[in-house]
PDBML (XML) file of the C-alpha atoms, coordinates in Angstrom:
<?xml version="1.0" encoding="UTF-8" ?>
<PDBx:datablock datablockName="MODEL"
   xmlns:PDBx="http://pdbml.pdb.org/schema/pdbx-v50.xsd"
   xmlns:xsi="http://www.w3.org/2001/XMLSchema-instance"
   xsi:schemaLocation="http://pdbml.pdb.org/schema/pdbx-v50.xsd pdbx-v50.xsd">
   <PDBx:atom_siteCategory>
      <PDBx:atom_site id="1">
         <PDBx:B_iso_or_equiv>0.00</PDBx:B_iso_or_equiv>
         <PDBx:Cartn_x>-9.369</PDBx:Cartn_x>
         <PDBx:Cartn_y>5.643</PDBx:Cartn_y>
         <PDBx:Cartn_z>-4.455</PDBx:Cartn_z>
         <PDBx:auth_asym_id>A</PDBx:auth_asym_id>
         <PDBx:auth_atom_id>CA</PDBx:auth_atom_id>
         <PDBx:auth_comp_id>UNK</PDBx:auth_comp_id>
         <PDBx:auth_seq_id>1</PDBx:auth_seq_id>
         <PDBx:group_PDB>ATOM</PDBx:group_PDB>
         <PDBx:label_alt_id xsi:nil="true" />
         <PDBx:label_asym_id>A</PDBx:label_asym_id>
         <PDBx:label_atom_id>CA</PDBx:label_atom_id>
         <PDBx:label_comp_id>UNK</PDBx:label_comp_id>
         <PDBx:label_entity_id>1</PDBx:label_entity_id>
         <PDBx:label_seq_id>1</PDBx:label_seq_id>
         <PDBx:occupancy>1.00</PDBx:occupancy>
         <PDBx:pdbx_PDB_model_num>1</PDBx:pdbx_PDB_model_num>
         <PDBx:type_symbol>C</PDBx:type_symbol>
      </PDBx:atom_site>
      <PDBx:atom_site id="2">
         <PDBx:B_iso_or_equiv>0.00</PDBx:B_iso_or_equiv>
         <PDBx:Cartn_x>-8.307</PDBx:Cartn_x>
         <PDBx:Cartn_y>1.816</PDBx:Cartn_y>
         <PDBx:Cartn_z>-2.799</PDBx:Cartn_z>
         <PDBx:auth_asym_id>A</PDBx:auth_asym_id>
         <PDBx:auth_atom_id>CA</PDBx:auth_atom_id>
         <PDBx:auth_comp_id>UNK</PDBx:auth_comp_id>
         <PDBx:auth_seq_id>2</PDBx:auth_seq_id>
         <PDBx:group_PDB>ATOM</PDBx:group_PDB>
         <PDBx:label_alt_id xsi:nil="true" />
         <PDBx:label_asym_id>A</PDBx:label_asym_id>
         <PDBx:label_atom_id>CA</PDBx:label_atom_id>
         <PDBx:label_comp_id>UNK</PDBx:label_comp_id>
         <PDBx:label_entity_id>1</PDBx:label_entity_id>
         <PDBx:label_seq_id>2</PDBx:label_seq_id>
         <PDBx:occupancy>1.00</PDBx:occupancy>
         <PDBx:pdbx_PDB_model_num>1</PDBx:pdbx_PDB_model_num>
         <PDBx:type_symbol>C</PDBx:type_symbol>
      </PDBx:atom_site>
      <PDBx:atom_site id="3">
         <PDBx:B_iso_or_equiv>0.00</PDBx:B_iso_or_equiv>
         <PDBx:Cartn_x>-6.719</PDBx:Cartn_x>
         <PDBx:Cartn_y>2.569</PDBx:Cartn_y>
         <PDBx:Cartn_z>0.472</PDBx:Cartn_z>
         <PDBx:auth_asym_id>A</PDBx:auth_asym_id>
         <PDBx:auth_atom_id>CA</PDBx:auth_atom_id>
         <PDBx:auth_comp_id>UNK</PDBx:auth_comp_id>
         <PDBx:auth_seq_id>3</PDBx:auth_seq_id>
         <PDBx:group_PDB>ATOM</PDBx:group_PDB>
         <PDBx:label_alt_id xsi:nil="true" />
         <PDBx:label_asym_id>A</PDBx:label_asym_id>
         <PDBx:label_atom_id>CA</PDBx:label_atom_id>
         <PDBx:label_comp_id>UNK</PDBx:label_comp_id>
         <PDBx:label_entity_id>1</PDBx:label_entity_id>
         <PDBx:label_seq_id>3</PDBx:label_seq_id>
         <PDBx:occupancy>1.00</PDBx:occupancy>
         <PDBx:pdbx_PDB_model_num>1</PDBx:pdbx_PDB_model_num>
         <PDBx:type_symbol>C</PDBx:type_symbol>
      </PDBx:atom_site>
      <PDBx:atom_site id="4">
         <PDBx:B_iso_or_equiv>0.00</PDBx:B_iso_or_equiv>
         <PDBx:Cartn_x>-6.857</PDBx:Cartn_x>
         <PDBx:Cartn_y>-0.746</PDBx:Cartn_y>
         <PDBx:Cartn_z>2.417</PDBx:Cartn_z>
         <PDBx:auth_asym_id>A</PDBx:auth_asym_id>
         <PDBx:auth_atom_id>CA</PDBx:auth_atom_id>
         <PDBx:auth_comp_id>UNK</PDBx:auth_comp_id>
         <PDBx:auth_seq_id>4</PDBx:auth_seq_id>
         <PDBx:group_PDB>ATOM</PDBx:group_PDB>
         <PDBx:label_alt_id xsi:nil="true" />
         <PDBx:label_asym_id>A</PDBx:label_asym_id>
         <PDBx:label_atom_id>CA</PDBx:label_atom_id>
         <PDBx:label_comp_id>UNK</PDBx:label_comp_id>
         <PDBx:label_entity_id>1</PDBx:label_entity_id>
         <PDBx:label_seq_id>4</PDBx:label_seq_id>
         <PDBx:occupancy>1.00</PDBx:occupancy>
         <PDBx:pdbx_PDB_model_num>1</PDBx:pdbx_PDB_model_num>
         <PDBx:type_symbol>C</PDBx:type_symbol>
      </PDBx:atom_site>
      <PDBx:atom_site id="5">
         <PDBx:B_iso_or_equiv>0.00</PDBx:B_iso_or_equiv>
         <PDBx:Cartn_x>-5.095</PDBx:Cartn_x>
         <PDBx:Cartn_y>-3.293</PDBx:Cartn_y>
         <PDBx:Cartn_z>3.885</PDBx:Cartn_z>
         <PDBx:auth_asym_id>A</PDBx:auth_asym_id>
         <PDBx:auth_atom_id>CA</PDBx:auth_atom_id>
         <PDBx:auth_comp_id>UNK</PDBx:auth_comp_id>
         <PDBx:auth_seq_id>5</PDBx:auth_seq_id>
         <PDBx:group_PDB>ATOM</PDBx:group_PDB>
         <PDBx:label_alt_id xsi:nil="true" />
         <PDBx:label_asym_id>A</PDBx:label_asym_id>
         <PDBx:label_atom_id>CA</PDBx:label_atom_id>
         <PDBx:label_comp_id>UNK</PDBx:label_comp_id>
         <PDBx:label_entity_id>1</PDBx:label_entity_id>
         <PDBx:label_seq_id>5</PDBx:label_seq_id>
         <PDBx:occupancy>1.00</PDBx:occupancy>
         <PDBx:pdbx_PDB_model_num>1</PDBx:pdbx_PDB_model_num>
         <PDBx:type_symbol>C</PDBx:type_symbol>
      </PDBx:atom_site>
      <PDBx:atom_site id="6">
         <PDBx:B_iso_or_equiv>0.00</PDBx:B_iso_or_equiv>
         <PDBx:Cartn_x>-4.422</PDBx:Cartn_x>
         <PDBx:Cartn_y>-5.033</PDBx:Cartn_y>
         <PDBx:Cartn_z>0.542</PDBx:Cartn_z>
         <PDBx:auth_asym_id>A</PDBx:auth_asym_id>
         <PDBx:auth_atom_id>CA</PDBx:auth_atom_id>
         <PDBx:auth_comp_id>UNK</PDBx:auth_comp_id>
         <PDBx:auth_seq_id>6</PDBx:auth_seq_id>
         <PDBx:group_PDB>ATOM</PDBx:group_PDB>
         <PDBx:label_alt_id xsi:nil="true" />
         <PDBx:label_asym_id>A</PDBx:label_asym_id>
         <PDBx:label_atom_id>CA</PDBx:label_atom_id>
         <PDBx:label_comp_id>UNK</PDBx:label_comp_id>
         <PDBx:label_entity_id>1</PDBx:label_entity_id>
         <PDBx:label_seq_id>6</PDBx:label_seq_id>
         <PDBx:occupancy>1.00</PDBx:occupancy>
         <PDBx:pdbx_PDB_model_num>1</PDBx:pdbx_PDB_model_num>
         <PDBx:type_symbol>C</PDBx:type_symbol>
      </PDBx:atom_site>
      <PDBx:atom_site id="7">
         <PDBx:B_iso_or_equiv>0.00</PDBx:B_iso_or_equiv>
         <PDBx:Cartn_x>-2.992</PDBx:Cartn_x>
         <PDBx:Cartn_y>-1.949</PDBx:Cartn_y>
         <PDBx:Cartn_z>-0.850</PDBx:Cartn_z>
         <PDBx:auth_asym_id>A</PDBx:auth_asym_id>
         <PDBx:auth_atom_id>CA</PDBx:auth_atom_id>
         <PDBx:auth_comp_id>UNK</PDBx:auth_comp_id>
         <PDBx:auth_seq_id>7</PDBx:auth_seq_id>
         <PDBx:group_PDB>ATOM</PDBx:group_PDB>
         <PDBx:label_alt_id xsi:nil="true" />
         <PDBx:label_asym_id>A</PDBx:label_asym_id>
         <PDBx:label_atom_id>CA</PDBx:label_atom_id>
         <PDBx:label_comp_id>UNK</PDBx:label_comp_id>
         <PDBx:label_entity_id>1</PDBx:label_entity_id>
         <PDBx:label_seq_id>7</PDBx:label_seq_id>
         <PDBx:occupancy>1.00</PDBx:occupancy>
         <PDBx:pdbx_PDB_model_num>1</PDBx:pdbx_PDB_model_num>
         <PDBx:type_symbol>C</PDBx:type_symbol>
      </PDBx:atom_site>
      <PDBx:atom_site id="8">
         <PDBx:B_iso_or_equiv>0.00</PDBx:B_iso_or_equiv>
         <PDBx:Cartn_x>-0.192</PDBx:Cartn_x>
         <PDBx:Cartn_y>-1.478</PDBx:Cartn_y>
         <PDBx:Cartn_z>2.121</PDBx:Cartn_z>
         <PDBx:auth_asym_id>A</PDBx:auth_asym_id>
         <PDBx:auth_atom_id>CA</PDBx:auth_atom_id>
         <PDBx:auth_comp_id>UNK</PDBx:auth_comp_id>
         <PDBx:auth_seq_id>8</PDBx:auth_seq_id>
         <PDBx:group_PDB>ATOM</PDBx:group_PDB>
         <PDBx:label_alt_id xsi:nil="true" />
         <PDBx:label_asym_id>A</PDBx:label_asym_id>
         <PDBx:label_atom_id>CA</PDBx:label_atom_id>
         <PDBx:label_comp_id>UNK</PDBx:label_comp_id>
         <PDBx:label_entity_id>1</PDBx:label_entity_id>
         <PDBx:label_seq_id>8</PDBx:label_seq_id>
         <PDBx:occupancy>1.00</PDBx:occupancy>
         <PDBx:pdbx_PDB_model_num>1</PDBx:pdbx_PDB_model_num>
         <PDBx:type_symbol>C</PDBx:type_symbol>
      </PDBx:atom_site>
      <PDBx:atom_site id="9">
         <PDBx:B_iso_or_equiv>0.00</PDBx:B_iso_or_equiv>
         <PDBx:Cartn_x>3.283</PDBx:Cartn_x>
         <PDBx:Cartn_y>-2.820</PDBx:Cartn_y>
         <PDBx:Cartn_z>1.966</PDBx:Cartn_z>
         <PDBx:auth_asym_id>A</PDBx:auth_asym_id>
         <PDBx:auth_atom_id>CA</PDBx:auth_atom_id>
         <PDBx:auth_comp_id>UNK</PDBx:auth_comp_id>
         <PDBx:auth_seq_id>9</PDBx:auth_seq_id>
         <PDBx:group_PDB>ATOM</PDBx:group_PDB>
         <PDBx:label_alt_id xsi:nil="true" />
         <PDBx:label_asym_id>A</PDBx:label_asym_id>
         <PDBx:label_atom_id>CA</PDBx:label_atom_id>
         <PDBx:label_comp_id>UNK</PDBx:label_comp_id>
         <PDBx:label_entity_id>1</PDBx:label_entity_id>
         <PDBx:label_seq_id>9</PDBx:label_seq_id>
         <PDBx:occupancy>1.00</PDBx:occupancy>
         <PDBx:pdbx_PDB_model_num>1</PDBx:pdbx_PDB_model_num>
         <PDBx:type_symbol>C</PDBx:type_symbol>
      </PDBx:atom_site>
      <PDBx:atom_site id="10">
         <PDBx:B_iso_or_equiv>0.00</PDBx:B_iso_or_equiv>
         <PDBx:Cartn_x>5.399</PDBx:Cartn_x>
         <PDBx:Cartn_y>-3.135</PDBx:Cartn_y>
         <PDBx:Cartn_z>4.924</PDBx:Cartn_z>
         <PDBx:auth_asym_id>A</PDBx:auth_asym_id>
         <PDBx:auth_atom_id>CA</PDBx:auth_atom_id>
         <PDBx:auth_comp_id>UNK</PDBx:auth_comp_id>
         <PDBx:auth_seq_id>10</PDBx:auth_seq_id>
         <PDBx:group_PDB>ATOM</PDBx:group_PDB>
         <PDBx:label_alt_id xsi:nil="true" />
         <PDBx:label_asym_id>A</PDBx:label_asym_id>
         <PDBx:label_atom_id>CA</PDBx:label_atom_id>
         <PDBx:label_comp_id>UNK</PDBx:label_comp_id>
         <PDBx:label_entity_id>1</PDBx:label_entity_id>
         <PDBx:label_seq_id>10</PDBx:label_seq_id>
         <PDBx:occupancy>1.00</PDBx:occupancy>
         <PDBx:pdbx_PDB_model_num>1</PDBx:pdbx_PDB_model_num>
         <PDBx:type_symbol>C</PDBx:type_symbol>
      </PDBx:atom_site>
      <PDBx:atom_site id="11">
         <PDBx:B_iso_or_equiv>0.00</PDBx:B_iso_or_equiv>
         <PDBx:Cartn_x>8.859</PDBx:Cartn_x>
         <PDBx:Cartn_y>-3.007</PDBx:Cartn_y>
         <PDBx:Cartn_z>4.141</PDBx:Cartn_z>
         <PDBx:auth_asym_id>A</PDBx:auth_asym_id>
         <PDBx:auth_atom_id>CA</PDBx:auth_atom_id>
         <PDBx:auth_comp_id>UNK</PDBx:auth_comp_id>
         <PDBx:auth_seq_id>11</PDBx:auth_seq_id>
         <PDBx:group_PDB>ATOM</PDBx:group_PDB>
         <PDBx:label_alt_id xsi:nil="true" />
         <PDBx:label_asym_id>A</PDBx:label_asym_id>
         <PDBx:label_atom_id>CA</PDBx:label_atom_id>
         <PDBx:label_comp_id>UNK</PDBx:label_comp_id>
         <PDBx:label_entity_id>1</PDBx:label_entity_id>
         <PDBx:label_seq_id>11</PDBx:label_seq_id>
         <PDBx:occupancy>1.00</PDBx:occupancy>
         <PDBx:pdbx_PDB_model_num>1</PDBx:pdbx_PDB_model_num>
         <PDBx:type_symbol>C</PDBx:type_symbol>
      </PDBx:atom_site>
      <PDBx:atom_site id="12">
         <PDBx:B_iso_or_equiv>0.00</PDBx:B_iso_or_equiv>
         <PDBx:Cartn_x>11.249</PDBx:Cartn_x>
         <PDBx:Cartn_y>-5.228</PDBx:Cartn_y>
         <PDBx:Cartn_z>6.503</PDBx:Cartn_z>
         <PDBx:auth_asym_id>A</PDBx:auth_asym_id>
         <PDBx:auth_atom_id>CA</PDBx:auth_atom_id>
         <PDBx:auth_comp_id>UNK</PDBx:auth_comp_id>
         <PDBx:auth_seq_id>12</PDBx:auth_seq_id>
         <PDBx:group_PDB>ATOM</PDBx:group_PDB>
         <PDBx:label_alt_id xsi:nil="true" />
         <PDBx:label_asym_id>A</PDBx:label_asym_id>
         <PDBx:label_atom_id>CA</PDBx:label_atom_id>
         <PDBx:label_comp_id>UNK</PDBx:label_comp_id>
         <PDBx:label_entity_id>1</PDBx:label_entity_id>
         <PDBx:label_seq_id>12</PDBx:label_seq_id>
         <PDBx:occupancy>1.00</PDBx:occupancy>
         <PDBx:pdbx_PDB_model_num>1</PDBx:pdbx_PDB_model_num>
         <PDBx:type_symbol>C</PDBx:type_symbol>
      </PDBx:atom_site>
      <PDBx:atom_site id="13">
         <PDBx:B_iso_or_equiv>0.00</PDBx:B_iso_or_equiv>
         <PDBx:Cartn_x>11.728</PDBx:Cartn_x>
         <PDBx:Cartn_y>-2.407</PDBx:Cartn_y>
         <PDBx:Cartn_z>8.792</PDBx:Cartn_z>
         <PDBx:auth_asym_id>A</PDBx:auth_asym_id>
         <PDBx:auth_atom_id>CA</PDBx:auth_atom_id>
         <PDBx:auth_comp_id>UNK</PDBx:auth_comp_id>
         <PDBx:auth_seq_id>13</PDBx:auth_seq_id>
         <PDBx:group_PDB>ATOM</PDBx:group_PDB>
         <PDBx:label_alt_id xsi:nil="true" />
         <PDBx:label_asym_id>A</PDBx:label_asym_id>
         <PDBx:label_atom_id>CA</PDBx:label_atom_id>
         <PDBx:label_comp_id>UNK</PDBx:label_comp_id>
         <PDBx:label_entity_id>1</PDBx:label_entity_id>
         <PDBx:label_seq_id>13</PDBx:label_seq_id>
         <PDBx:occupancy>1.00</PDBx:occupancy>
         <PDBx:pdbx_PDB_model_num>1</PDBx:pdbx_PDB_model_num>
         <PDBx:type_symbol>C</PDBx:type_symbol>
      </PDBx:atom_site>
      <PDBx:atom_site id="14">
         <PDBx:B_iso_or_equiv>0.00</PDBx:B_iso_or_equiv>
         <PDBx:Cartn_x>8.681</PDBx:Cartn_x>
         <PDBx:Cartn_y>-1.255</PDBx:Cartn_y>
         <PDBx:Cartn_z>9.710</PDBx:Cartn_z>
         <PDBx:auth_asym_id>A</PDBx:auth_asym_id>
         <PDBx:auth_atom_id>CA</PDBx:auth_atom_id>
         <PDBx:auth_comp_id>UNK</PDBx:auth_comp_id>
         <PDBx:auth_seq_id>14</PDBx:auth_seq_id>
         <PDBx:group_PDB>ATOM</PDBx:group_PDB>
         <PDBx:label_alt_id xsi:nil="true" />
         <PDBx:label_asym_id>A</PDBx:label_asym_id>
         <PDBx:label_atom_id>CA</PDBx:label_atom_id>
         <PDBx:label_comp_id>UNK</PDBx:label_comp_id>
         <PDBx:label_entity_id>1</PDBx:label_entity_id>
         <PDBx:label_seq_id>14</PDBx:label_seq_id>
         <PDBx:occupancy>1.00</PDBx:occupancy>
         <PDBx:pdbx_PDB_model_num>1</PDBx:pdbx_PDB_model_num>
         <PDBx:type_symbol>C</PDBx:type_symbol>
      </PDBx:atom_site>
      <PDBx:atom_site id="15">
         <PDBx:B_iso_or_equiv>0.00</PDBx:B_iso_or_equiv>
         <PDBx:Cartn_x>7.926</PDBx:Cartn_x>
         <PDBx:Cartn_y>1.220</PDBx:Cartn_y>
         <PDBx:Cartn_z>6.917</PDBx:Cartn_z>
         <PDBx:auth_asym_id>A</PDBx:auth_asym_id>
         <PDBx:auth_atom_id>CA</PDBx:auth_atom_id>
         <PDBx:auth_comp_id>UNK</PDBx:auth_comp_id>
         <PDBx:auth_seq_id>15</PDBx:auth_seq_id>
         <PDBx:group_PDB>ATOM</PDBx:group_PDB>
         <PDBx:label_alt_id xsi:nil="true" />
         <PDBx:label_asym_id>A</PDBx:label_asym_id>
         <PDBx:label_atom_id>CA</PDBx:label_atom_id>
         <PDBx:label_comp_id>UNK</PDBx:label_comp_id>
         <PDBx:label_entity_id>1</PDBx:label_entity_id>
         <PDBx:label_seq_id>15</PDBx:label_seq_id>
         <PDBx:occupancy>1.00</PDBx:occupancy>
         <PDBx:pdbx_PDB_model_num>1</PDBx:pdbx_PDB_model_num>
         <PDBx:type_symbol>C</PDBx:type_symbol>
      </PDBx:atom_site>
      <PDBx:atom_site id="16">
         <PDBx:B_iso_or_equiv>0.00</PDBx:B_iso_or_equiv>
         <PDBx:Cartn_x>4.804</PDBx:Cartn_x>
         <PDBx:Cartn_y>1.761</PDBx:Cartn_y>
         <PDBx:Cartn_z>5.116</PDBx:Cartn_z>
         <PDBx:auth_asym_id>A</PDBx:auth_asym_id>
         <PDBx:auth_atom_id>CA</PDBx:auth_atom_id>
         <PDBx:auth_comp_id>UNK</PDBx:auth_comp_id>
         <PDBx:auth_seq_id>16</PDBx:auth_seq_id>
         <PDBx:group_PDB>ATOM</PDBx:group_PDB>
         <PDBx:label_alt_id xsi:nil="true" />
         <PDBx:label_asym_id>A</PDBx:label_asym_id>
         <PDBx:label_atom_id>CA</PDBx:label_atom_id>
         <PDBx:label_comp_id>UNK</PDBx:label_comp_id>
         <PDBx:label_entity_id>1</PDBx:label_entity_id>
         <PDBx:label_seq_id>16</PDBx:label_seq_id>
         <PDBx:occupancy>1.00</PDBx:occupancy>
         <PDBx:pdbx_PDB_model_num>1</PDBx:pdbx_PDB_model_num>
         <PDBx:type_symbol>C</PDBx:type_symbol>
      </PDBx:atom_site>
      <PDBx:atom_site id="17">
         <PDBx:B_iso_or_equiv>0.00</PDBx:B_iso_or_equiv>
         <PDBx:Cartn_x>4.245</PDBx:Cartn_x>
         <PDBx:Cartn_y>2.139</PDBx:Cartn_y>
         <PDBx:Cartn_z>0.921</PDBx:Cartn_z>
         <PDBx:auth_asym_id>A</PDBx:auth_asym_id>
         <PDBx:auth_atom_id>CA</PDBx:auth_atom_id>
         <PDBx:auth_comp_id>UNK</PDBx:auth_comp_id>
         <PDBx:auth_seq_id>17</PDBx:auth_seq_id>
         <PDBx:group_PDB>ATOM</PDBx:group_PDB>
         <PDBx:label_alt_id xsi:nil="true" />
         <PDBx:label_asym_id>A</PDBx:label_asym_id>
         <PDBx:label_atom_id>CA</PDBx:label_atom_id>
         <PDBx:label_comp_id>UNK</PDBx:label_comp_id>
         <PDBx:label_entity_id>1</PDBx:label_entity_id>
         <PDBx:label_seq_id>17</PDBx:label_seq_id>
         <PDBx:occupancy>1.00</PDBx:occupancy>
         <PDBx:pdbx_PDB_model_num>1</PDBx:pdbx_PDB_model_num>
         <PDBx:type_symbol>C</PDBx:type_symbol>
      </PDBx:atom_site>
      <PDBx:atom_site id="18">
         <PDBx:B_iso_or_equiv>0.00</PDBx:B_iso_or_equiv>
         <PDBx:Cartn_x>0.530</PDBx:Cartn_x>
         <PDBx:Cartn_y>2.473</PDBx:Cartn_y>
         <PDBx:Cartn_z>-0.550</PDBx:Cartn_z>
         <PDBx:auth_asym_id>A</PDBx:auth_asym_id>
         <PDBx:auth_atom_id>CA</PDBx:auth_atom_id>
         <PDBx:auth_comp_id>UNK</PDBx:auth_comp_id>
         <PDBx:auth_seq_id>18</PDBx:auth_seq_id>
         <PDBx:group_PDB>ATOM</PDBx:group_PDB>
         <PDBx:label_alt_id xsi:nil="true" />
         <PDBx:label_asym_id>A</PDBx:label_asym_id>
         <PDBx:label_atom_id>CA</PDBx:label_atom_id>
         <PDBx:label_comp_id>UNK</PDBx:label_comp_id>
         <PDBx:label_entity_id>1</PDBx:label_entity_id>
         <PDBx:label_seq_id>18</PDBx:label_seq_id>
         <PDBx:occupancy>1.00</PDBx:occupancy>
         <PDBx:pdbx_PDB_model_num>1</PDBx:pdbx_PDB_model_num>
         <PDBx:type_symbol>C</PDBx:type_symbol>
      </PDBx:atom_site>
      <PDBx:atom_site id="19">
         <PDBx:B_iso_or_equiv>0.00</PDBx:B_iso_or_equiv>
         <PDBx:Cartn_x>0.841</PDBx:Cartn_x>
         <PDBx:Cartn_y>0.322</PDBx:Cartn_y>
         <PDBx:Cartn_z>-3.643</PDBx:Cartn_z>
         <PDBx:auth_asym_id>A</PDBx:auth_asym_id>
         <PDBx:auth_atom_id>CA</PDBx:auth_atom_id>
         <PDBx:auth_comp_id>UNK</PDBx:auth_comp_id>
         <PDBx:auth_seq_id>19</PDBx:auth_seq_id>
         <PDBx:group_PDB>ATOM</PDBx:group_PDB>
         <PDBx:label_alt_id xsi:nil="true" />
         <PDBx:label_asym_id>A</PDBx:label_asym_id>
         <PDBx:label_atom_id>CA</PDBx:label_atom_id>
         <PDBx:label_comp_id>UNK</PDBx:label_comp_id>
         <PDBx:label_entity_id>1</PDBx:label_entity_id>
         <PDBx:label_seq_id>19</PDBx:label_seq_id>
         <PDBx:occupancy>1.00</PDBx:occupancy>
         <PDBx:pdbx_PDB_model_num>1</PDBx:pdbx_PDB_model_num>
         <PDBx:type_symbol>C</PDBx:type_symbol>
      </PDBx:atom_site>
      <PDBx:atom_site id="20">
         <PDBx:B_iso_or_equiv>0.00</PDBx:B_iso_or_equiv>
         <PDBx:Cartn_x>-1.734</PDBx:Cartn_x>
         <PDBx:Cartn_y>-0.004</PDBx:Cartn_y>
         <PDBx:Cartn_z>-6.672</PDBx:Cartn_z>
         <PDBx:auth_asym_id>A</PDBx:auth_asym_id>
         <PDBx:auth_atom_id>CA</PDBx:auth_atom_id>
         <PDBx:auth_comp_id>UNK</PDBx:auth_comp_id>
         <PDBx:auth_seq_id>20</PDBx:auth_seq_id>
         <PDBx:group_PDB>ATOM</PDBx:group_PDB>
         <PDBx:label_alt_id xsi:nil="true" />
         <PDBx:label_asym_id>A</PDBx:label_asym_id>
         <PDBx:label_atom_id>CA</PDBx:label_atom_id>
         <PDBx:label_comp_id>UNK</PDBx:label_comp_id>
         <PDBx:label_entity_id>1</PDBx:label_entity_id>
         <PDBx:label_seq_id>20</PDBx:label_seq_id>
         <PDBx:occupancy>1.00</PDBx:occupancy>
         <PDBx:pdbx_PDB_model_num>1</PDBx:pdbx_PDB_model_num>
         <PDBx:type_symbol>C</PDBx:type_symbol>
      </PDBx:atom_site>
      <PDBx:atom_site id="21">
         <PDBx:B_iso_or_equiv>0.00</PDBx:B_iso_or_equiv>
         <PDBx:Cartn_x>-2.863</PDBx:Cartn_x>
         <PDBx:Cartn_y>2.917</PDBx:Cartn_y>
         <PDBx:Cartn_z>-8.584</PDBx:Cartn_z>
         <PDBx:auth_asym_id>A</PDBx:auth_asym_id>
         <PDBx:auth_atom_id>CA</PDBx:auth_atom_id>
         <PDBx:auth_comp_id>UNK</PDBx:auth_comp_id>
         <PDBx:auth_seq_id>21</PDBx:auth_seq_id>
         <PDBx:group_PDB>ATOM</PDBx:group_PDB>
         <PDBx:label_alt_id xsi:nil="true" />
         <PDBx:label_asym_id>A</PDBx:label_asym_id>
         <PDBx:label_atom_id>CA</PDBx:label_atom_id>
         <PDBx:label_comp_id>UNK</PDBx:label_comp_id>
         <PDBx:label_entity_id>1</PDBx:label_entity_id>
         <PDBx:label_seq_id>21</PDBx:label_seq_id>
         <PDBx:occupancy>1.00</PDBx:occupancy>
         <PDBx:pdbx_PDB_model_num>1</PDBx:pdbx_PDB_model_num>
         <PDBx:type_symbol>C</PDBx:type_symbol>
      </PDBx:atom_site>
      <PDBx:atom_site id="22">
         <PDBx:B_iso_or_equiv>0.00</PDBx:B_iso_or_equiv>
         <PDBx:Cartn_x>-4.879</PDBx:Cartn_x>
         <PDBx:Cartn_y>0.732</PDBx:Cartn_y>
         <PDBx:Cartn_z>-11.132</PDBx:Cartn_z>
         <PDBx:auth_asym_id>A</PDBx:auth_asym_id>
         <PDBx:auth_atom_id>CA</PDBx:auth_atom_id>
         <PDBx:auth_comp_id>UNK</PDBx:auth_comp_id>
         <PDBx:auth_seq_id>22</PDBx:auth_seq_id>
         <PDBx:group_PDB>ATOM</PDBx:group_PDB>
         <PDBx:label_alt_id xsi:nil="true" />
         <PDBx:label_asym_id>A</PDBx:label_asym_id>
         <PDBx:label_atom_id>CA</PDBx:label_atom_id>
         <PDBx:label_comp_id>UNK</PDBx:label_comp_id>
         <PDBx:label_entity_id>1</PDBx:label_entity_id>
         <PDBx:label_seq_id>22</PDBx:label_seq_id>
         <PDBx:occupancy>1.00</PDBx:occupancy>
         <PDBx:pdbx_PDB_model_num>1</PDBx:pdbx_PDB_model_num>
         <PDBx:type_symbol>C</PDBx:type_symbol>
      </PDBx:atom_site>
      <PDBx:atom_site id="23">
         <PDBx:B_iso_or_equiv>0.00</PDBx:B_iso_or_equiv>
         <PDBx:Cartn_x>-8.311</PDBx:Cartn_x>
         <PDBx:Cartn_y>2.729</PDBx:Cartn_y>
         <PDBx:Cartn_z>-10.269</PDBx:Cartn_z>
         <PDBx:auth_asym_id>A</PDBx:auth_asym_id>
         <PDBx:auth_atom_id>CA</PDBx:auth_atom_id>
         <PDBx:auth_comp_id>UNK</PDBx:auth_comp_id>
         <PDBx:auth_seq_id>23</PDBx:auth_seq_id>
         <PDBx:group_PDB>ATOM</PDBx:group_PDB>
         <PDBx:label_alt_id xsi:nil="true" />
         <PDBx:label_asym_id>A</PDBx:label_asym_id>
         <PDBx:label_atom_id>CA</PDBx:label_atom_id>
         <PDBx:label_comp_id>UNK</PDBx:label_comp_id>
         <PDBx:label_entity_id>1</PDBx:label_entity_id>
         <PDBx:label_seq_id>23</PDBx:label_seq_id>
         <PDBx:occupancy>1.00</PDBx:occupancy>
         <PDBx:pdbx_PDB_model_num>1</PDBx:pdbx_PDB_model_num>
         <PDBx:type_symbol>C</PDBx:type_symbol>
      </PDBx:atom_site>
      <PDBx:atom_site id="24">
         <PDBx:B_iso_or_equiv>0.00</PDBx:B_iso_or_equiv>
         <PDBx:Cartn_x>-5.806</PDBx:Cartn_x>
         <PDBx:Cartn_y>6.036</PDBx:Cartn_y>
         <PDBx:Cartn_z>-9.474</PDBx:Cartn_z>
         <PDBx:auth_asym_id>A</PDBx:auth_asym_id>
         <PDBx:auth_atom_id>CA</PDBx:auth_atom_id>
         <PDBx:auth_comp_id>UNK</PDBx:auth_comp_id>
         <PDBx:auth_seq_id>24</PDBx:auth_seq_id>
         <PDBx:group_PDB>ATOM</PDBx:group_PDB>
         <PDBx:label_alt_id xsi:nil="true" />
         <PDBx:label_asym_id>A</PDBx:label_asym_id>
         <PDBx:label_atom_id>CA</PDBx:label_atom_id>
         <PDBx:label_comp_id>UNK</PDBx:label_comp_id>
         <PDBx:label_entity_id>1</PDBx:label_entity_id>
         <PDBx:label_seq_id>24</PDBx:label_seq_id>
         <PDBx:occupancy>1.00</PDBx:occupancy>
         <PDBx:pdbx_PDB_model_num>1</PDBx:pdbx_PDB_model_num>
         <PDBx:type_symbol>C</PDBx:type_symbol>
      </PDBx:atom_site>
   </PDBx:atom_siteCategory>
</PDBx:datablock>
């Protein structure tokens, strides 16, 4: 339910992780 930019962490090589389930 807060899929954005914010919410994206981009490991050092080059890999994605959706972060933040506090309104999950």
């Amino acid at each position: 339910r807060d899929i954005k930019p914010d919410n994206i962490m981009i490991r050092p090589d080059g890999s994605a992780v959706l972060i933040d389930l506090s309104i999950a």
